[in-house]
Protein backbone atom coordinates (compact mmCIF):
# COMPACT_ATOMS: atom_id res chain seq x y z
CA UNK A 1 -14.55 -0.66 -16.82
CA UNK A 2 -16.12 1.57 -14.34
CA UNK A 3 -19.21 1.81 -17.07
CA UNK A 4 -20.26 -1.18 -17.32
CA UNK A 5 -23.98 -2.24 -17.20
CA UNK A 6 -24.22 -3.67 -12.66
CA UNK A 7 -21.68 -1.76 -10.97
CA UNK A 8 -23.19 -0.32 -8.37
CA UNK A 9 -20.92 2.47 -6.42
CA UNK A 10 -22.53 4.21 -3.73
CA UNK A 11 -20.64 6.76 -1.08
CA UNK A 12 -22.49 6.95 2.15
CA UNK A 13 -21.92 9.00 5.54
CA UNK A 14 -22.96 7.42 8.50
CA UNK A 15 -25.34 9.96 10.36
CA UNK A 16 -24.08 9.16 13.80
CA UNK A 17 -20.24 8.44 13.70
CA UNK A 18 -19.36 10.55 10.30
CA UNK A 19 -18.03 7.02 8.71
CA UNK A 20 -17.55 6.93 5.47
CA UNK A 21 -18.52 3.95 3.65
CA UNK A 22 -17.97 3.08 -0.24
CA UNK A 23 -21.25 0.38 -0.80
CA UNK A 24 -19.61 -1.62 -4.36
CA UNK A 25 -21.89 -4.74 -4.31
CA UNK A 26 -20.14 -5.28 -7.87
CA UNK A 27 -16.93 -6.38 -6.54
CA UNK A 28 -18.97 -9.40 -4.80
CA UNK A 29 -18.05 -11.04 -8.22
CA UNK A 30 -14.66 -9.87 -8.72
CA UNK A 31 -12.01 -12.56 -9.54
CA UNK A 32 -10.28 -14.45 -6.47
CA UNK A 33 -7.76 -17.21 -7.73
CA UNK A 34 -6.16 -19.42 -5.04
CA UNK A 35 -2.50 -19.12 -4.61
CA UNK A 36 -1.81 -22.54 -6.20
CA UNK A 37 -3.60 -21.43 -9.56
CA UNK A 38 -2.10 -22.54 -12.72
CA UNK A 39 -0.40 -19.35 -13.66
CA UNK A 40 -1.63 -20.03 -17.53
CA UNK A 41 -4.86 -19.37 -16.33
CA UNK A 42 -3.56 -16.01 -13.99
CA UNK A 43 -4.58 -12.65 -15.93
CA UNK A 44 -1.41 -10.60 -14.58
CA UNK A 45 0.54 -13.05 -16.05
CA UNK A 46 2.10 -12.90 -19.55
CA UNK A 47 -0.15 -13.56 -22.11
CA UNK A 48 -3.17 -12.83 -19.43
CA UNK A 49 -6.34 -10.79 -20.04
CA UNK A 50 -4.61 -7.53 -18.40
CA UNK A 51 -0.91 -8.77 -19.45
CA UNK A 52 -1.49 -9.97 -23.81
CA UNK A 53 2.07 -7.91 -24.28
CA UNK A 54 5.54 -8.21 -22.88
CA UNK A 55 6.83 -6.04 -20.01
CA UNK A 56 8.18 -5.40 -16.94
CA UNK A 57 5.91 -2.96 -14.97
CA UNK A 58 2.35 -2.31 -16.39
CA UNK A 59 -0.69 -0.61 -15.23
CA UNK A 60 -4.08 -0.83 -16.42
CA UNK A 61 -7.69 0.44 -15.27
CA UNK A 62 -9.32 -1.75 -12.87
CA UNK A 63 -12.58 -3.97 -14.15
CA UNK A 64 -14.25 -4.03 -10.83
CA UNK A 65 -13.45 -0.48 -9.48
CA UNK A 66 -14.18 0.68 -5.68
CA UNK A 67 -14.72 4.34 -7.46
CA UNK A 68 -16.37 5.57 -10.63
CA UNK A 69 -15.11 7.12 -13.18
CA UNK A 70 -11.59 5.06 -14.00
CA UNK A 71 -10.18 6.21 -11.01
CA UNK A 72 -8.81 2.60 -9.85
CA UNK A 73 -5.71 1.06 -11.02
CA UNK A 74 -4.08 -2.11 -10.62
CA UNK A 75 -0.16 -2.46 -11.30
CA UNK A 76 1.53 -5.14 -12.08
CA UNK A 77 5.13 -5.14 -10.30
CA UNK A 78 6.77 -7.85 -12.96
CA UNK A 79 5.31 -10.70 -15.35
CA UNK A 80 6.86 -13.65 -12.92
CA UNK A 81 3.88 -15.06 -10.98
CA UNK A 82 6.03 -15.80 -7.68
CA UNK A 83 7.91 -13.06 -7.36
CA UNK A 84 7.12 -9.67 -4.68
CA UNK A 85 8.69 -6.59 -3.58
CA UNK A 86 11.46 -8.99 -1.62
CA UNK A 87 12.23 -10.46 -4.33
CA UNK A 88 12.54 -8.02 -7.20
CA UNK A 89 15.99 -6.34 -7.67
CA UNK A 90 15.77 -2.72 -6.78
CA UNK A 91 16.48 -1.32 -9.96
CA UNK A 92 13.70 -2.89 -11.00
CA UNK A 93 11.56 -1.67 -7.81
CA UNK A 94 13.01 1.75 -8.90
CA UNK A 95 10.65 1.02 -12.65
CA UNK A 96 7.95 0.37 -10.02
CA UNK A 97 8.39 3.22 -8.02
CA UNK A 98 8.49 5.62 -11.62
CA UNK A 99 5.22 4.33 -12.23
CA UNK A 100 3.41 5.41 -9.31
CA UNK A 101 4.89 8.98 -9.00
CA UNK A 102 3.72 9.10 -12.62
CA UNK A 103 0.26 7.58 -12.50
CA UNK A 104 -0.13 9.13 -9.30
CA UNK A 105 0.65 12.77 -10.90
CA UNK A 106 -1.78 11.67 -14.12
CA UNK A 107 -4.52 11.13 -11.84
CA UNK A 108 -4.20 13.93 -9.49
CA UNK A 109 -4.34 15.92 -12.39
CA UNK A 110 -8.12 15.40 -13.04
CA UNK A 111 -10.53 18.48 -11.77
CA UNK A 112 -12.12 15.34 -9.44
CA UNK A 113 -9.29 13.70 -7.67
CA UNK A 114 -8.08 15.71 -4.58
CA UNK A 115 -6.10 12.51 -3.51
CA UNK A 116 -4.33 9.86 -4.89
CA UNK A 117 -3.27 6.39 -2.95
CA UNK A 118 -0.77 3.54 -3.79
CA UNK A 119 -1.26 0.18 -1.86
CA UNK A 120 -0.47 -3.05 -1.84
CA UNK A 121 -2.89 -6.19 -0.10
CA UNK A 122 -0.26 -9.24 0.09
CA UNK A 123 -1.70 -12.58 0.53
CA UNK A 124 -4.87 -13.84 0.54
CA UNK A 125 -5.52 -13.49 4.56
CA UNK A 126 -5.56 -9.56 4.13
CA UNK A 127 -7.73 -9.59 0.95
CA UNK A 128 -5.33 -10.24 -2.17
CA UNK A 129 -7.96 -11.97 -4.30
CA UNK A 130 -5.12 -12.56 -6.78
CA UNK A 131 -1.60 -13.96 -5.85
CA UNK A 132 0.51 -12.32 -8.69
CA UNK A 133 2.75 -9.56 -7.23
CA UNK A 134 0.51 -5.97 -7.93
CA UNK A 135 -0.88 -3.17 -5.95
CA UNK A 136 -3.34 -0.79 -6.51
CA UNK A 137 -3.85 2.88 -7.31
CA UNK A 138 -7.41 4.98 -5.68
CA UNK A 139 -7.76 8.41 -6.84
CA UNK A 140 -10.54 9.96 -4.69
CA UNK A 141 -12.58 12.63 -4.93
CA UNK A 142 -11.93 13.99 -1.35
CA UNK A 143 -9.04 13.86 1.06
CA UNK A 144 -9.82 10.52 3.11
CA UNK A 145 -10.66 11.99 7.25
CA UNK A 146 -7.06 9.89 8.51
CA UNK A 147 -5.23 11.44 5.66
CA UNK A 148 -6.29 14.67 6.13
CA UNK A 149 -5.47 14.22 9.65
CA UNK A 150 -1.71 13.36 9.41
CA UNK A 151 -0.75 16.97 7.75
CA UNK A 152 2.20 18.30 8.03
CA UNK A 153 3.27 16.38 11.08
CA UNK A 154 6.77 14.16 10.32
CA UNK A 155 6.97 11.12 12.12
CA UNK A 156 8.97 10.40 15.70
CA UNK A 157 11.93 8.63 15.09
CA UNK A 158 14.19 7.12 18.16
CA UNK A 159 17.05 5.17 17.82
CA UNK A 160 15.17 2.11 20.01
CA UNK A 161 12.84 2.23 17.10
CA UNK A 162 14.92 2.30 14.08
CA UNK A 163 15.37 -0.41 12.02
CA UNK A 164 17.79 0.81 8.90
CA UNK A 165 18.42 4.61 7.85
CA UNK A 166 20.56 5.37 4.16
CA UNK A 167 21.43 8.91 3.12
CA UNK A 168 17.90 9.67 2.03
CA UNK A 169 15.43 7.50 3.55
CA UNK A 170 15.01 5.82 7.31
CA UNK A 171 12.74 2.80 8.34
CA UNK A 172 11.19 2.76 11.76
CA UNK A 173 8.42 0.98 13.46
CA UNK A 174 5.82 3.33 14.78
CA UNK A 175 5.85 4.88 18.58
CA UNK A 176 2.04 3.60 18.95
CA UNK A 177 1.16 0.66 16.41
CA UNK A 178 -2.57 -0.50 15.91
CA UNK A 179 -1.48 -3.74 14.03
CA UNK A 180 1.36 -5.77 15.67
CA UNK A 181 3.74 -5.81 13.25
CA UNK A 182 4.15 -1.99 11.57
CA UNK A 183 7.09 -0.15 9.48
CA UNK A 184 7.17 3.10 8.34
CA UNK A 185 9.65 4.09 5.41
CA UNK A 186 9.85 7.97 5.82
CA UNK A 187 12.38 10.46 4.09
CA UNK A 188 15.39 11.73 5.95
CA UNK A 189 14.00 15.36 4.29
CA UNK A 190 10.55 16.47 3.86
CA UNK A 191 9.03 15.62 0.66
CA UNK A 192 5.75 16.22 -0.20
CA UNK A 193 4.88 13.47 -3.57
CA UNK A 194 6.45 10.38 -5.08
CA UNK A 195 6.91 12.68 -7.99
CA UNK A 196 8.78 15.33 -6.30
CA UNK A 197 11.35 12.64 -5.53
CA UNK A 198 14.90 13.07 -7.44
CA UNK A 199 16.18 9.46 -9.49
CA UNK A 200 18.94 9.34 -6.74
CA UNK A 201 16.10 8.99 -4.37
CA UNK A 202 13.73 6.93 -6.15
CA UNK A 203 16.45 4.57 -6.43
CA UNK A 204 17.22 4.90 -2.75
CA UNK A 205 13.44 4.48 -1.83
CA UNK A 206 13.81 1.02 -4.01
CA UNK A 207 16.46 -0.46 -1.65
CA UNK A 208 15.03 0.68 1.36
CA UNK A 209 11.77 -1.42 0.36
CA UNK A 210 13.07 -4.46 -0.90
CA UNK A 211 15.21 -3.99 2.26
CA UNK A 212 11.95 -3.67 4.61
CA UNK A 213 10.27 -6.36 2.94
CA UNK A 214 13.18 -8.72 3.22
CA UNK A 215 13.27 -8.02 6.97
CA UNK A 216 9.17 -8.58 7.03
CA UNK A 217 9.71 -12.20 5.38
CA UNK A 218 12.59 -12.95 7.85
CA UNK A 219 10.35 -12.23 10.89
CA UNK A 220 8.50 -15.47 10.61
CA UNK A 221 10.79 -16.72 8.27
CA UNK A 222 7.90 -17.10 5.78
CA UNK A 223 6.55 -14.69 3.60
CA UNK A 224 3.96 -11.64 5.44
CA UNK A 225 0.71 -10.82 5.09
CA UNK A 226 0.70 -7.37 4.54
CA UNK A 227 -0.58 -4.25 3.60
CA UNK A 228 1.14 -1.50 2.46
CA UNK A 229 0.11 2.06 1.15
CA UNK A 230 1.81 5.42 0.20
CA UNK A 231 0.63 8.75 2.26
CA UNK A 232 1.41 11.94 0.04
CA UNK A 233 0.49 15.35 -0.38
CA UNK A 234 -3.18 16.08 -1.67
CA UNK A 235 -3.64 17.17 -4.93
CA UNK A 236 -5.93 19.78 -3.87
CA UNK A 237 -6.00 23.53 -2.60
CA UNK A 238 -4.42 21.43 1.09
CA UNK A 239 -1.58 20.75 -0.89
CA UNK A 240 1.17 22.14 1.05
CA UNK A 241 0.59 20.59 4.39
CA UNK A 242 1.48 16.56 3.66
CA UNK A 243 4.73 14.58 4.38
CA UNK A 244 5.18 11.83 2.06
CA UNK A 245 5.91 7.97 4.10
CA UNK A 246 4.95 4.52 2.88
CA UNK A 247 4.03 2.25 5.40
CA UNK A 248 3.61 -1.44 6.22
CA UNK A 249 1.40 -3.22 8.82
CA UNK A 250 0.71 -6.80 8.66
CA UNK A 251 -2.20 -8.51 11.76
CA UNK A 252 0.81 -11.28 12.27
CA UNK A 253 2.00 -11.48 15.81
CA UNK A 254 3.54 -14.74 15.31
CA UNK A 255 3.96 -16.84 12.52
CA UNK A 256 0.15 -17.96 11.31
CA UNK A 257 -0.88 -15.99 14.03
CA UNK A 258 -2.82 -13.10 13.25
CA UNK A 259 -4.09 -10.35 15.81
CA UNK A 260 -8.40 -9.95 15.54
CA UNK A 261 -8.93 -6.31 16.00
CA UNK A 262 -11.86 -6.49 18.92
CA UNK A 263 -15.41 -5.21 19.73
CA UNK A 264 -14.05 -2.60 22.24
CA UNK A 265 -11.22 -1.99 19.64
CA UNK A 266 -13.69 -1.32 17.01
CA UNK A 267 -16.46 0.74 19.47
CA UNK A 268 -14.20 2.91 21.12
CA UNK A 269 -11.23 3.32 18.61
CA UNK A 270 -8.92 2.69 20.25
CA UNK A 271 -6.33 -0.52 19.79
CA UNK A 272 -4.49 -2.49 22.45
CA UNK A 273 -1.28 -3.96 20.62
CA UNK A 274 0.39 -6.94 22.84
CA UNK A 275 3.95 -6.19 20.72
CA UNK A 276 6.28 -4.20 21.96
CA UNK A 277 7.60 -1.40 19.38
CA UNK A 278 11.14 -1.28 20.85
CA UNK A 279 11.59 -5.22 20.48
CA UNK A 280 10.10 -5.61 17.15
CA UNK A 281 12.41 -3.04 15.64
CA UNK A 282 15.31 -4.78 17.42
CA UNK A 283 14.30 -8.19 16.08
CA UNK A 284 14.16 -6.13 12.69
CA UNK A 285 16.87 -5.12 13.01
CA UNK A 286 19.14 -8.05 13.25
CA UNK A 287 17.84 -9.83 10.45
């Protein structure tokens, strides 16, 4: 728990660029299992030290916390060690998807959370420490700067970018990319929070991301690295000026090929991205 005697959480600014920087020197010893681990030994999995009870989604507070105060999460997409978001049936993902509009909501509730974000780190190459399907859940303090930045502004869509629209939702990739392979998920109709989302279109939202993350797998015809996180509306007095998206980006540009983000990259940044947007959504597209 975020009490315990060691943690050490520390929020700095950098006086010369403005970065902010979260120093948790506790998470050095954090758990990291290997993706062949026995799964009797996994703690997601049934039985586990976070999992002692049935189910099918769970959440719980996170032992080695990036933020103080239990405002981490970790949840647990489904007891089966080997499954993932590609995997799961959507009315299942559409359980998942309950959960974070509601723990989302239950944190942003708290007089010190003005922003609340859902992730996912897949694979061990883009820091999943554990291999058992489950994302996360930050509630901050503050609006992060790049959240903050993205407002009210809805994203471009062109059809040479598209990769599958339903009646509520549309995937895309982006118009300018930093990693090589991106998707955005983005509703066909403003919408502010995962909560403000109807069944009908949490349901929707469930297909369209076991439907993303199908297409992801099929790229390399293996399954991504990836990271994935939900932008939403602040849960401060900036409320009104967020449009909800999830998005994926993964450093793959070719199978076992991963894209190093470089010194000019990181000094200047800016990001040069050898893949073409317009053919990765058409490769998307026809898988």
């Amino acid at each position: 728990m975020t009490n315990e005697p060691g943690h050490h959480l520390d929020r700095r600014i950098d006086p010369v660029h403005g970065t902010v920087v979260h120093v948790v020197g506790h998470r050095q010893t954090r758990p990291n299992l290997p993706t062949n681990v026995d799964t009797s030994r996994c703690p997601f999995c049934l039985g586990g030290l976070e999992a002692p009870d049935p189910y099918d989604v769970h959440w719980f507070v996170n032992r080695w916390p990036a933020l103080p105060d239990d405002r981490c999460e970790v949840v647990l997409y489904s007891p089966d060690h080997d499954a993932s978001l590609a995997s799961l049936d959507p009315s299942h993902v559409t359980r998942l998807v309950d959960v974070w509009a509601e723990r989302s909501d239950a944190l942003g509730s708290r007089p010190d959370v003005h922003y609340v974000l859902v992730f996912e780190n897949r694979g061990a190459s883009v820091g999943a420490t554990i291999s058992h399907p489950h994302g996360q859940i930050y509630a901050y303090d503050h609006v992060p700067e790049r959240l903050a930045r993205r407002g009210s502004v809805s994203p471009a869509v062109t059809d040479d970018r598209t990769i599958h629209v339903d009646e509520t939702w549309v995937s895309f990739v982006p118009f300018a990319p930093v990693f090589p392979t991106s998707v955005t998920i983005a509703p066909r109709e403003p919408r502010g929070r995962l909560s403000d989302l109807t069944n009908a279109e949490r349901q929707s939202l469930a297909r369209v991301l076991t439907d993303t993350c199908r297409r992801l797998d099929a790229l390399f015809e293996t399954p991504l690295p990836y990271m994935m996180w939900v932008e939403q509306q602040p849960y401060d007095d900036s409320a009104s000026a967020s449009v909800m998206t999830v998005e994926f980006v993964s450093p793959w540009r070719a199978r076992d090929l991963p894209r190093y983000i470089a010194a000019a990259e990181v000094a200047a940044g800016e990001y040069f991205n050898p893949v073409v947007p317009e053919e990765l959504a058409e490769r998307l597209r026809t898988l």
